[in-house]
N, C-alpha and C. Protein backbone atom coordinates (compact mmCIF):
# COMPACT_ATOMS: atom_id res chain seq x y z
N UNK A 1 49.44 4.77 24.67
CA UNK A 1 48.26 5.01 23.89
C UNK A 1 48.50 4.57 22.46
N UNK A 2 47.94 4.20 21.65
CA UNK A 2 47.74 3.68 20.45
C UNK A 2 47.25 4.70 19.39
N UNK A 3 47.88 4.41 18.48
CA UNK A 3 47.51 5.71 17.61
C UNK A 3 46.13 5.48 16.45
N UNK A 4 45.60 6.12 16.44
CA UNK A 4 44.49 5.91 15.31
C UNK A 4 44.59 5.66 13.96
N UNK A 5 44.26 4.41 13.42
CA UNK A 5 44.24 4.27 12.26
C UNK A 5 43.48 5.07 10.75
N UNK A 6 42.59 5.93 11.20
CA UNK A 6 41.60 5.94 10.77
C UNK A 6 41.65 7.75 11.04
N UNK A 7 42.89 8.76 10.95
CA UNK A 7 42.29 10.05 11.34
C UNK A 7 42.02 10.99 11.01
N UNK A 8 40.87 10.46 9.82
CA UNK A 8 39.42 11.44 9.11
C UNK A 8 38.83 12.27 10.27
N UNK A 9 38.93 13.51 9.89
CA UNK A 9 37.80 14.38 11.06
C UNK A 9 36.17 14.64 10.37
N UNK A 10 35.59 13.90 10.67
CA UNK A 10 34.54 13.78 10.70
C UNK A 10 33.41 15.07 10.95
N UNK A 11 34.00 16.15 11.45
CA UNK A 11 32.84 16.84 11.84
C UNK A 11 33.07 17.98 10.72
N UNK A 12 33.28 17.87 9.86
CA UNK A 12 33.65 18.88 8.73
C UNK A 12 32.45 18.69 7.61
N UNK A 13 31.68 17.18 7.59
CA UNK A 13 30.93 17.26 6.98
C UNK A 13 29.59 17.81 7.20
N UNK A 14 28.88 18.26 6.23
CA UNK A 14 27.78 18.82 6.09
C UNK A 14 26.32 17.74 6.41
N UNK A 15 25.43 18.44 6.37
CA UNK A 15 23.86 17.21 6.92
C UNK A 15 22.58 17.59 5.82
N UNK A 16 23.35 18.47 5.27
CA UNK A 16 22.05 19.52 4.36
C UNK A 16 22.78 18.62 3.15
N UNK A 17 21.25 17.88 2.22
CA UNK A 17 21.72 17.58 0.81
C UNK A 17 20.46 18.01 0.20
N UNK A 18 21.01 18.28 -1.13
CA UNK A 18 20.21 18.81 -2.64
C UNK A 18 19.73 17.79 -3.52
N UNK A 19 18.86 18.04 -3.99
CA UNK A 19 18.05 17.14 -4.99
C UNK A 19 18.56 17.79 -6.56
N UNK A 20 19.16 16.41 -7.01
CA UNK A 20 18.95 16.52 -8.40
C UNK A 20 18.06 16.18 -9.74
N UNK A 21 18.65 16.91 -10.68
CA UNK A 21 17.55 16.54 -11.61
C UNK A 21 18.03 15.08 -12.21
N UNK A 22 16.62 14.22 -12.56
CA UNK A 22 17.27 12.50 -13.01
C UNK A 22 17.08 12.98 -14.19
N UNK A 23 18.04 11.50 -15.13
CA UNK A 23 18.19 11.29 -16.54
C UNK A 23 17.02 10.31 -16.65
N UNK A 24 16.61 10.31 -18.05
CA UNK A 24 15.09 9.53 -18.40
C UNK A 24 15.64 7.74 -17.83
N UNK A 25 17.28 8.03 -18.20
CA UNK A 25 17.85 6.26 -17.65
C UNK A 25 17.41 6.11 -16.31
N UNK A 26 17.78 7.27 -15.40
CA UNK A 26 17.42 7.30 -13.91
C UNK A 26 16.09 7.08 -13.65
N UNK A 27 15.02 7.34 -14.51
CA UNK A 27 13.54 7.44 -13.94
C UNK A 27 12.75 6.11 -14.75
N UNK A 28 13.58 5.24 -15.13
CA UNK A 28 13.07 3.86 -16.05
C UNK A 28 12.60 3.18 -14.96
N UNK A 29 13.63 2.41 -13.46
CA UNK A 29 12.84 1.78 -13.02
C UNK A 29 11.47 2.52 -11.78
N UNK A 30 11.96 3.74 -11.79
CA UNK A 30 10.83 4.27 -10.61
C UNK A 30 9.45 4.27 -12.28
N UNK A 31 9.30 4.60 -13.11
CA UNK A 31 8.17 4.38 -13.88
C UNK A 31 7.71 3.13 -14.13
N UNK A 32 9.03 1.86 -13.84
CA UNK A 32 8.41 0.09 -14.07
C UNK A 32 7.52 0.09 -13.06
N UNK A 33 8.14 0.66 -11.61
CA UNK A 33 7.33 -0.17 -10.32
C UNK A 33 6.34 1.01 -10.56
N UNK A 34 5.74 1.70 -10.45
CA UNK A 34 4.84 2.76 -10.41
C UNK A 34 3.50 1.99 -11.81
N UNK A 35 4.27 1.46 -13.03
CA UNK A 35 3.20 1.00 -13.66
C UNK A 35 2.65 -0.16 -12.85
N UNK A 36 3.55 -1.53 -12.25
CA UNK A 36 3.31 -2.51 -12.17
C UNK A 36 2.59 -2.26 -10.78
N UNK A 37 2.37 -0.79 -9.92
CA UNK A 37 1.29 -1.08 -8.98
C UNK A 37 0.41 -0.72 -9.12
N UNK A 38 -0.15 0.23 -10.39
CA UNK A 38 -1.65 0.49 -10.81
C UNK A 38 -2.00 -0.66 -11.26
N UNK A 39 -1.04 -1.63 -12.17
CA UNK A 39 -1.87 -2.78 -13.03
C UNK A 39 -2.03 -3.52 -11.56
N UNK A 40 -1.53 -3.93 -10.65
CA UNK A 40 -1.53 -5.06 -9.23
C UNK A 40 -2.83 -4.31 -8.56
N UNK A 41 -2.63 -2.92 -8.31
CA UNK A 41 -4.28 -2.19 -8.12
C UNK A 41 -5.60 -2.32 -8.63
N UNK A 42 -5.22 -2.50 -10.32
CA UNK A 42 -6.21 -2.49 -11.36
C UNK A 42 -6.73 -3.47 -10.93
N UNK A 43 -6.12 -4.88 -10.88
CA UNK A 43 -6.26 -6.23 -10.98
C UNK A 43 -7.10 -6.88 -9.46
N UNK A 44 -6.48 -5.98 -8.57
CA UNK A 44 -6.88 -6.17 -7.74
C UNK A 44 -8.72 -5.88 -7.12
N UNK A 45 -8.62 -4.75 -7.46
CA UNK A 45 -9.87 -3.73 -7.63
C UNK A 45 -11.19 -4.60 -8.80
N UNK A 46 -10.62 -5.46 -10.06
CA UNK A 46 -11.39 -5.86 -10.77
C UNK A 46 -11.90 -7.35 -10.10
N UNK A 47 -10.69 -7.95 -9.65
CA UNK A 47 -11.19 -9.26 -8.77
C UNK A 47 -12.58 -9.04 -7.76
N UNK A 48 -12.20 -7.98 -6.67
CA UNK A 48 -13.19 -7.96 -5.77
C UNK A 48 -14.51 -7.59 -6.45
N UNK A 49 -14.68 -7.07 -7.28
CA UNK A 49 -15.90 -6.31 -8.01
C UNK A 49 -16.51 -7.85 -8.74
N UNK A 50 -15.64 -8.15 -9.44
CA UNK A 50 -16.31 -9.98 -9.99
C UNK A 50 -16.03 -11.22 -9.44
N UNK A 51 -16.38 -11.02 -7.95
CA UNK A 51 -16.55 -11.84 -7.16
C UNK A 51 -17.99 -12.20 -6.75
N UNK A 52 -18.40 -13.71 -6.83
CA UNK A 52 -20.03 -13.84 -6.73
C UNK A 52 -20.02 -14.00 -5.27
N UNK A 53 -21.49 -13.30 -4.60
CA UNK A 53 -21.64 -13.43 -3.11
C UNK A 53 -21.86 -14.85 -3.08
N UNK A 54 -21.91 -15.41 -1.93
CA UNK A 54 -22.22 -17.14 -1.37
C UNK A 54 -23.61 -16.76 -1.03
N UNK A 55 -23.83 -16.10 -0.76
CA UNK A 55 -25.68 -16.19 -0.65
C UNK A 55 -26.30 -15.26 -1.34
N UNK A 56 -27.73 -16.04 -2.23
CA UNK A 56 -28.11 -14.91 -3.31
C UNK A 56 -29.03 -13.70 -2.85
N UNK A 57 -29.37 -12.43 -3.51
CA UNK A 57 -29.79 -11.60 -2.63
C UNK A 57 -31.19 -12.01 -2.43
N UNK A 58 -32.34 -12.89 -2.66
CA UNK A 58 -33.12 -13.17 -1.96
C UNK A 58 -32.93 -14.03 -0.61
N UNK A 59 -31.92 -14.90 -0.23
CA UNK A 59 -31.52 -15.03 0.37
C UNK A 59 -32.44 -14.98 1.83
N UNK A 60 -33.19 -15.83 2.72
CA UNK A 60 -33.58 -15.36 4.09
C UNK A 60 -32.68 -14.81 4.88
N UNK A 61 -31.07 -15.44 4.59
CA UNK A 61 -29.84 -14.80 6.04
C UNK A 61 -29.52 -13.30 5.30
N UNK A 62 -30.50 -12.96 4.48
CA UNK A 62 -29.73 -11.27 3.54
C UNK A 62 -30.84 -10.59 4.01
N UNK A 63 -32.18 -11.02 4.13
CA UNK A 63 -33.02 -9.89 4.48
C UNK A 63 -32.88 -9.64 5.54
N UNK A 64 -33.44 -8.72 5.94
CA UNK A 64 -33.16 -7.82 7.40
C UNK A 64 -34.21 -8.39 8.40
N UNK A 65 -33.98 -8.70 9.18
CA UNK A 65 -34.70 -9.07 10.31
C UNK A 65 -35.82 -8.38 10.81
N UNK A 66 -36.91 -8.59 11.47
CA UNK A 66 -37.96 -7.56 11.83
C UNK A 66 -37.74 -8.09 13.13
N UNK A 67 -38.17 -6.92 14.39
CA UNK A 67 -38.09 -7.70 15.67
C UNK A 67 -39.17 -7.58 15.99
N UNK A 68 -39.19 -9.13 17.17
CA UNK A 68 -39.84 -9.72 17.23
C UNK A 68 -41.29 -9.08 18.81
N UNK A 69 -42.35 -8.89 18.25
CA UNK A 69 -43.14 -8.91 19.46
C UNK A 69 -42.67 -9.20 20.81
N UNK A 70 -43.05 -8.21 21.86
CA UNK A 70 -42.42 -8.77 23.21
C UNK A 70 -43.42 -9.56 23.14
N UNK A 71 -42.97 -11.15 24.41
CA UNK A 71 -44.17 -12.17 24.50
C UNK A 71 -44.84 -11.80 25.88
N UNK A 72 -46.37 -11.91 25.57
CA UNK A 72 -46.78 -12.49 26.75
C UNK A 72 -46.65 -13.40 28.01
N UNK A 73 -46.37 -12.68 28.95
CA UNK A 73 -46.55 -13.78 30.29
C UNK A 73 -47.62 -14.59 30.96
């Protein structure tokens, strides 16, 4: 048999971890990406709003259809 290189016992460790408190250094880049997805939101949100429709609202394909009389036989 071969002997183990490696003989850490493993089952000694724990599965439960604690949350700490961050330093303002720690919370710099979670506040970059957090700004840069309201402005990508902002930006986003302002595009669709000043976007011109392709057909104007008088438009015949915009008004609503009336249906049509059944026909005579």
């Amino acid at each position: 048999m071969s002997a183990k290189t490696d003989p850490r016992d493993e089952s000694g460790g724990s599965k439960y971890f604690y949350r700490r408190s961050l330093s303002g250094r720690e919370l710099l880049p979670v506040l970059g990406v957090a700004a840069a997805a309201g402005l990508l939101a902002f930006y986003v949100a302002r595009i669709m709003q000043q976007r011109t429709p392709l057909l104007p609202e008088d438009s015949p394909a915009r008004r609503p259809s009336r249906p049509r009389p059944p026909r005579a036989r």
